[in-house]
PDB file of N, CA and C in Angstrom:
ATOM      1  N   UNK A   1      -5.113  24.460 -28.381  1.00  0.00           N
ATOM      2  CA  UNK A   1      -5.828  23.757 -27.335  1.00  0.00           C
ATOM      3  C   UNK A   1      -4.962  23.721 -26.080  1.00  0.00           C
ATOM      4  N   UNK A   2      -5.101  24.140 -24.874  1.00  0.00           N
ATOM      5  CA  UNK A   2      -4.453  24.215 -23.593  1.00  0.00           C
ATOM      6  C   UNK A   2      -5.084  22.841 -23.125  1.00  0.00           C
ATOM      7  N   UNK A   3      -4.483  22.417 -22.213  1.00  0.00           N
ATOM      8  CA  UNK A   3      -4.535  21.229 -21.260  1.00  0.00           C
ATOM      9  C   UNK A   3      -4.160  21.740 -20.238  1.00  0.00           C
ATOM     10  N   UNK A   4      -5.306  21.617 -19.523  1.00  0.00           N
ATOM     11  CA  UNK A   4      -5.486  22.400 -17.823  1.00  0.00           C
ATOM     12  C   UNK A   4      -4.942  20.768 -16.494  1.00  0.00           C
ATOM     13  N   UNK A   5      -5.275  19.948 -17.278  1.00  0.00           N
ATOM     14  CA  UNK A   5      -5.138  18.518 -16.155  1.00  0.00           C
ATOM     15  C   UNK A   5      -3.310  18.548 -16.734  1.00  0.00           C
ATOM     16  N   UNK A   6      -3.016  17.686 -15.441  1.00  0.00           N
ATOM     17  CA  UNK A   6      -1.582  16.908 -15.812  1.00  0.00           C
ATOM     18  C   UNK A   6      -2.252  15.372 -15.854  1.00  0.00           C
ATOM     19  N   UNK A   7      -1.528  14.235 -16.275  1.00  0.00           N
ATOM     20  CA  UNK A   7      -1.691  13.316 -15.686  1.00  0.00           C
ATOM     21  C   UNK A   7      -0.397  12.337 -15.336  1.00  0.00           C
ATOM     22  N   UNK A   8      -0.807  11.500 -14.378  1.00  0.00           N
ATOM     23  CA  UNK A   8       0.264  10.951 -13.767  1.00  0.00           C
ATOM     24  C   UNK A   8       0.216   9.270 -13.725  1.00  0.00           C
ATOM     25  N   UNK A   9       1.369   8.476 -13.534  1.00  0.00           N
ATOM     26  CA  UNK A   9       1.365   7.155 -13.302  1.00  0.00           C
ATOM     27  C   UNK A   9       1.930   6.883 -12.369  1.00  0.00           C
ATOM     28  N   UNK A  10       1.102   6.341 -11.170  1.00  0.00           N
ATOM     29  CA  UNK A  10       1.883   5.386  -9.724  1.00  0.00           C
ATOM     30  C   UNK A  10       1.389   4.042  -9.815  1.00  0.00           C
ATOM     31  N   UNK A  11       2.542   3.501  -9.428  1.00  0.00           N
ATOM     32  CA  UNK A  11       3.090   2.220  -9.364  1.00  0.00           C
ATOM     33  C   UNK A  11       3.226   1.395  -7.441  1.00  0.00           C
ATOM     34  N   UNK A  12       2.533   0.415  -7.479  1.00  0.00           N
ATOM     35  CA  UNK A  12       2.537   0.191  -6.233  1.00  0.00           C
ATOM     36  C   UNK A  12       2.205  -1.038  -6.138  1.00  0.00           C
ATOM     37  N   UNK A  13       3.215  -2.114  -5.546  1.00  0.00           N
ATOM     38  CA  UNK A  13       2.798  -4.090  -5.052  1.00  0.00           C
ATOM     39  C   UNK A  13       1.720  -3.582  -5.012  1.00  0.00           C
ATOM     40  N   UNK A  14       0.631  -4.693  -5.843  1.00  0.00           N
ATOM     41  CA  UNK A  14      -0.195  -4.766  -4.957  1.00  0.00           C
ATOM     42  C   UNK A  14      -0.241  -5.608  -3.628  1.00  0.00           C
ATOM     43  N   UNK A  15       0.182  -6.302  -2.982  1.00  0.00           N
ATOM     44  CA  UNK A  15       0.532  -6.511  -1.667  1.00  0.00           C
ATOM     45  C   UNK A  15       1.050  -6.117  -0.796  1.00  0.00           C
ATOM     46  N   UNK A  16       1.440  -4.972  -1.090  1.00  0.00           N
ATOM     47  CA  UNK A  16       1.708  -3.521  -0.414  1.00  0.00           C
ATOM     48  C   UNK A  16       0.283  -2.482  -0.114  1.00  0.00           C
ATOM     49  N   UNK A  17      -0.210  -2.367  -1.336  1.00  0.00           N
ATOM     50  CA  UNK A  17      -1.040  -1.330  -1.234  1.00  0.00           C
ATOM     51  C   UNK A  17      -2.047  -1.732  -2.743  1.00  0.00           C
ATOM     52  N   UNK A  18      -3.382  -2.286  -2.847  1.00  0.00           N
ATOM     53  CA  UNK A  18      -3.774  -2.534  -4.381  1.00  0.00           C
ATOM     54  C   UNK A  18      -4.393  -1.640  -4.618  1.00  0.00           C
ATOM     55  N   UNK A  19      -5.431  -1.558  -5.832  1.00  0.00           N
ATOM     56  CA  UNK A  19      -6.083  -0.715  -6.255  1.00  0.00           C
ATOM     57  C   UNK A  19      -7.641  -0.735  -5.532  1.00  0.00           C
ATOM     58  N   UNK A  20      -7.774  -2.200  -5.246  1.00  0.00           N
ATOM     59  CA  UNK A  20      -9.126  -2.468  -4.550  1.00  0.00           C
ATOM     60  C   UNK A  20      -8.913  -1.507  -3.323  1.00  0.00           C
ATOM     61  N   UNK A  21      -7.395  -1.466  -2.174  1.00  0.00           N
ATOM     62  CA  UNK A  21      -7.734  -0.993  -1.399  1.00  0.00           C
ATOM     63  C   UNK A  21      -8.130   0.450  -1.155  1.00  0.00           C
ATOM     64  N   UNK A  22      -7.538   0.799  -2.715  1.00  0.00           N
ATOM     65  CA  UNK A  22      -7.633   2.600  -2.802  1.00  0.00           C
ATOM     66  C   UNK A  22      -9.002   2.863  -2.969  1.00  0.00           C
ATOM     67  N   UNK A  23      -9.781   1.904  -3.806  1.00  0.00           N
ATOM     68  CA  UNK A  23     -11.159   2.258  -3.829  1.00  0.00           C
ATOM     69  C   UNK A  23     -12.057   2.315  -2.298  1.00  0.00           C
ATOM     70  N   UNK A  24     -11.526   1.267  -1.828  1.00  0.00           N
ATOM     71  CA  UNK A  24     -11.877   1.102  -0.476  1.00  0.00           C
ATOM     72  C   UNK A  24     -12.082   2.282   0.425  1.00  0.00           C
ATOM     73  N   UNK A  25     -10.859   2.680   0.403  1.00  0.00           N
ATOM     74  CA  UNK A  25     -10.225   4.215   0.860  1.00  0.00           C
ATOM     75  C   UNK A  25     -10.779   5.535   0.179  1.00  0.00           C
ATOM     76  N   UNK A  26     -11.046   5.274  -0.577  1.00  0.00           N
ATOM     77  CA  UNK A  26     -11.458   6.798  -1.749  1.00  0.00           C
ATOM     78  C   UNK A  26     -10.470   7.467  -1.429  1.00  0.00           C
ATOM     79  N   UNK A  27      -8.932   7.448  -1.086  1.00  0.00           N
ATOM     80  CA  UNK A  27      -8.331   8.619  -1.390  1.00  0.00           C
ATOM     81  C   UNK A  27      -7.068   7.791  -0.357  1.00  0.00           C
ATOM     82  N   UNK A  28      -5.371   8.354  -0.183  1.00  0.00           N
ATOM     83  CA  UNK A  28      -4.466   8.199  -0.160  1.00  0.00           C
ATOM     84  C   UNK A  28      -3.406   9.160   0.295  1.00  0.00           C
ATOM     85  N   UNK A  29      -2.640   8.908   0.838  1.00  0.00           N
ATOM     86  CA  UNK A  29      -1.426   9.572   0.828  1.00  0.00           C
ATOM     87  C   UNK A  29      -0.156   8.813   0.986  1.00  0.00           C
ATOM     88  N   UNK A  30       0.756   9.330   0.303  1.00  0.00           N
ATOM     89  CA  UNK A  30       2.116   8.259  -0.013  1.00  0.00           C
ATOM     90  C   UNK A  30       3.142   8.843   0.205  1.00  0.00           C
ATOM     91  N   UNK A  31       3.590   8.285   1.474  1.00  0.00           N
ATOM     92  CA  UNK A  31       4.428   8.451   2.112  1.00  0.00           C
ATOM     93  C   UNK A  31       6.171   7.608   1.955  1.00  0.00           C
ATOM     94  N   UNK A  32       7.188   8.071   2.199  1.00  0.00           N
ATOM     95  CA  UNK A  32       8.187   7.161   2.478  1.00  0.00           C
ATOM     96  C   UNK A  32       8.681   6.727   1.422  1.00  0.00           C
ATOM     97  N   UNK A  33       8.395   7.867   0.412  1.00  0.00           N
ATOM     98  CA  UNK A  33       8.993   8.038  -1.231  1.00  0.00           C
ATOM     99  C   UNK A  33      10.596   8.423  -0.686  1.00  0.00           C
ATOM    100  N   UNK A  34      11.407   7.866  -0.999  1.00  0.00           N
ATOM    101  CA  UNK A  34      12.441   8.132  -1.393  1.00  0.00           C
ATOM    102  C   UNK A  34      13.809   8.903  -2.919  1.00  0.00           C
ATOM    103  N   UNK A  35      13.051   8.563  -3.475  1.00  0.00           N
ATOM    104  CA  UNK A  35      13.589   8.728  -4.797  1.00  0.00           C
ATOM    105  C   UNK A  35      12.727  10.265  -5.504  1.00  0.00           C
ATOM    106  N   UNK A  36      13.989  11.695  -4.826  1.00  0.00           N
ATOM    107  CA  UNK A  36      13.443  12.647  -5.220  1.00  0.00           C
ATOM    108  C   UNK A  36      12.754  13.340  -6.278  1.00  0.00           C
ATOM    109  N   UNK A  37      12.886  12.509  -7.296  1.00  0.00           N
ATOM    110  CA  UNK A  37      11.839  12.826  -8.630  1.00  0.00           C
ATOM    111  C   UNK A  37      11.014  12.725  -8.707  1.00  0.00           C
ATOM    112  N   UNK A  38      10.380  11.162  -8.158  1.00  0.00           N
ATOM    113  CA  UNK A  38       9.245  10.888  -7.693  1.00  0.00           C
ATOM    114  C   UNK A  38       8.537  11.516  -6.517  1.00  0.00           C
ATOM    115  N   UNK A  39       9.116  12.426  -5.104  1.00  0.00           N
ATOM    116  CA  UNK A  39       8.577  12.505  -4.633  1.00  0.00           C
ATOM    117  C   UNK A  39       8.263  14.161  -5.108  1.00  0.00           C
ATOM    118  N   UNK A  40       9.331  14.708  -5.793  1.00  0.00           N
ATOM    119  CA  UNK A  40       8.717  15.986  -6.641  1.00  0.00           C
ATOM    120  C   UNK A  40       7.430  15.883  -7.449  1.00  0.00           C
ATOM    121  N   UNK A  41       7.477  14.992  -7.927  1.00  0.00           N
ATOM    122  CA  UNK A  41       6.223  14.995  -8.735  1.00  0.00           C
ATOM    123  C   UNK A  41       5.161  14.521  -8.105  1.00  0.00           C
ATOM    124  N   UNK A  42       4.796  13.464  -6.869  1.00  0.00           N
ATOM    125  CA  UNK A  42       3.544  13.675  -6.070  1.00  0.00           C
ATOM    126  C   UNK A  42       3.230  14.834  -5.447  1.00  0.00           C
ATOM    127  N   UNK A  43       4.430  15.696  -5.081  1.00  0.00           N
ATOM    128  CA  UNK A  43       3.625  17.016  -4.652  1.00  0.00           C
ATOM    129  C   UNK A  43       3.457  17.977  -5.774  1.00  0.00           C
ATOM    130  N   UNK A  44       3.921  17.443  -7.064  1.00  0.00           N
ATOM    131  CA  UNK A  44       3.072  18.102  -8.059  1.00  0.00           C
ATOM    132  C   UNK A  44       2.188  17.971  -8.379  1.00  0.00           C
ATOM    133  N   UNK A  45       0.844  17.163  -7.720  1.00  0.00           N
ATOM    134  CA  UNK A  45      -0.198  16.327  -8.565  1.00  0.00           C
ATOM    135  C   UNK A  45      -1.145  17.713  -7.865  1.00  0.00           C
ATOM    136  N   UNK A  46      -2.529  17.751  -8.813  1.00  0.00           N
ATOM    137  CA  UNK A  46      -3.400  18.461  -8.473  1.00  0.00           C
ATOM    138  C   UNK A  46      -4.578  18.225  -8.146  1.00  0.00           C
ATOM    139  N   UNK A  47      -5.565  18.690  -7.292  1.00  0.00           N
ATOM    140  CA  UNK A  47      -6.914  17.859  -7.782  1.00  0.00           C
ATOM    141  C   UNK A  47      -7.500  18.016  -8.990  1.00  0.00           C
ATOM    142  N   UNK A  48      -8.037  17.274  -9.785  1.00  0.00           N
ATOM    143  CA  UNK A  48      -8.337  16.834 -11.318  1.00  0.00           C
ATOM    144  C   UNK A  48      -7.295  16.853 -11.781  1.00  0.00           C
ATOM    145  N   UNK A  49      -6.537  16.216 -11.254  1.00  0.00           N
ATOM    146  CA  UNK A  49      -5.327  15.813 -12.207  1.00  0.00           C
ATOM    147  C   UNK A  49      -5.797  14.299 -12.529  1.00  0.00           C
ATOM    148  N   UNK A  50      -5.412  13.281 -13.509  1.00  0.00           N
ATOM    149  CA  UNK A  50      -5.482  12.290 -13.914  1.00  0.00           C
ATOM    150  C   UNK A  50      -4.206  11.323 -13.491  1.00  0.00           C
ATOM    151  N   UNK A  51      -4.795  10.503 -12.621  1.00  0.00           N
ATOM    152  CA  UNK A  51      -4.209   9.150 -11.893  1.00  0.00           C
ATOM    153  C   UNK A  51      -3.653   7.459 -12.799  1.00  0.00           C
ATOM    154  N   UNK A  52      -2.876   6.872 -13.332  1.00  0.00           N
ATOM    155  CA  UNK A  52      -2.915   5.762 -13.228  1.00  0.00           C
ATOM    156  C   UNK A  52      -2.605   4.707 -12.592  1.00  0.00           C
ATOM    157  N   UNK A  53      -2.950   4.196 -11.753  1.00  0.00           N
ATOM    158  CA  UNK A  53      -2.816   3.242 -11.082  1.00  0.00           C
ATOM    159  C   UNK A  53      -2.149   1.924 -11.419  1.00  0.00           C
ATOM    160  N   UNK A  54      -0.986   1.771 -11.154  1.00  0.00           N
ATOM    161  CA  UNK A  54      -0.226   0.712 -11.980  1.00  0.00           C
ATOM    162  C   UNK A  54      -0.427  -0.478 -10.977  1.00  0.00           C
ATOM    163  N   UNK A  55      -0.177  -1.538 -10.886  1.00  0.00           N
ATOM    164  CA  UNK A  55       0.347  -2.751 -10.156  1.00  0.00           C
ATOM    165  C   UNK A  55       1.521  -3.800 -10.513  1.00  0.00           C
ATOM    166  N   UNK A  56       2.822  -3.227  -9.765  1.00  0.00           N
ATOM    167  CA  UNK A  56       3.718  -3.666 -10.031  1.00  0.00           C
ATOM    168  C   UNK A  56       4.035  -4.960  -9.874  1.00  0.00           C
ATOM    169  N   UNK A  57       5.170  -5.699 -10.304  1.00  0.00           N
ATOM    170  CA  UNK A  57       5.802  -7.113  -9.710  1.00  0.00           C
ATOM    171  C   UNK A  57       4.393  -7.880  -9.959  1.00  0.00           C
ATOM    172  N   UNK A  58       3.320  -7.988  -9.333  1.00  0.00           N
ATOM    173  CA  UNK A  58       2.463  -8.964  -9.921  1.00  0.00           C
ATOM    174  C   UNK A  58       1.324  -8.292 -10.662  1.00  0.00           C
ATOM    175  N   UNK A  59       0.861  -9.033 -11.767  1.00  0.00           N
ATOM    176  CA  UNK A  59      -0.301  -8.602 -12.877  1.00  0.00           C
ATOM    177  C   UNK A  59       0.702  -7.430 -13.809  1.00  0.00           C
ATOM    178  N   UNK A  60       1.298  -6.429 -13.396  1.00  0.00           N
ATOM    179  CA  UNK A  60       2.455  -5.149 -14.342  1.00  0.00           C
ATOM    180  C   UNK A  60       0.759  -5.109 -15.173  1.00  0.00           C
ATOM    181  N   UNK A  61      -0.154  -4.068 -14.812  1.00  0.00           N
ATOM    182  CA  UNK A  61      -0.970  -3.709 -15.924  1.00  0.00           C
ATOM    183  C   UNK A  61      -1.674  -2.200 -14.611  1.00  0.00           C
ATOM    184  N   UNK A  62      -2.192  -1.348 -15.569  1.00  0.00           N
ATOM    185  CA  UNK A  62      -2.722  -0.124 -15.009  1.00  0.00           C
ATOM    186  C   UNK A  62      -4.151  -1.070 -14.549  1.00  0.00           C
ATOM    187  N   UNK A  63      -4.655  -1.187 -13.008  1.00  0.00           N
ATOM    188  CA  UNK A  63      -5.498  -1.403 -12.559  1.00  0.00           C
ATOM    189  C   UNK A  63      -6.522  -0.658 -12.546  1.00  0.00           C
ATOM    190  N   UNK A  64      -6.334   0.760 -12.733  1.00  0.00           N
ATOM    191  CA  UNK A  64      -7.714   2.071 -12.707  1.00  0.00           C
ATOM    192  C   UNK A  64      -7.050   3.316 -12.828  1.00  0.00           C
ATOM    193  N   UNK A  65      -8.059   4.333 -13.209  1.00  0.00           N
ATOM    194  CA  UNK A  65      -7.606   5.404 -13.311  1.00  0.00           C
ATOM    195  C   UNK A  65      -8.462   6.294 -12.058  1.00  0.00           C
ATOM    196  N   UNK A  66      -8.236   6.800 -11.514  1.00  0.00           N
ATOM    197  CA  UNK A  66      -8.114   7.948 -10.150  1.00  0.00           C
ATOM    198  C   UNK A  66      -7.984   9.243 -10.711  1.00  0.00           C
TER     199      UNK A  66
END
């Protein structure tokens, strides 16, 4: 069985940035990543790739999947 999707987990305050507002938005870009692993791997993401949407520091639970 091949697996054509990757999927991925981002993490983000929500008082920074929540999940309501991404819905809001239908879509994102994340900028001002510092930490080169992480920012390797957002420009690894694909379209139909599989999203989890974390919310850090307050609630710590996957808010949606994207």
């Amino acid at each position: 069985m091949e697996i054509k999707n990757s999927f991925w987990l981002v993490k983000q305050e929500p008082s920074k940035y929540s999940w309501e507002t991404f819905l809001k938005d239908g879509e994102t870009y994340w900028d001002g990543v510092r930490n080169y692993q992480a920012r390797n791997n957002l420009q690894s993401m694909k379209k139909g790739d599989l999203v989890f949407f974390y919310h850090s520091v307050i609630g710590k639970e996957i808010k949606g999947i994207a």
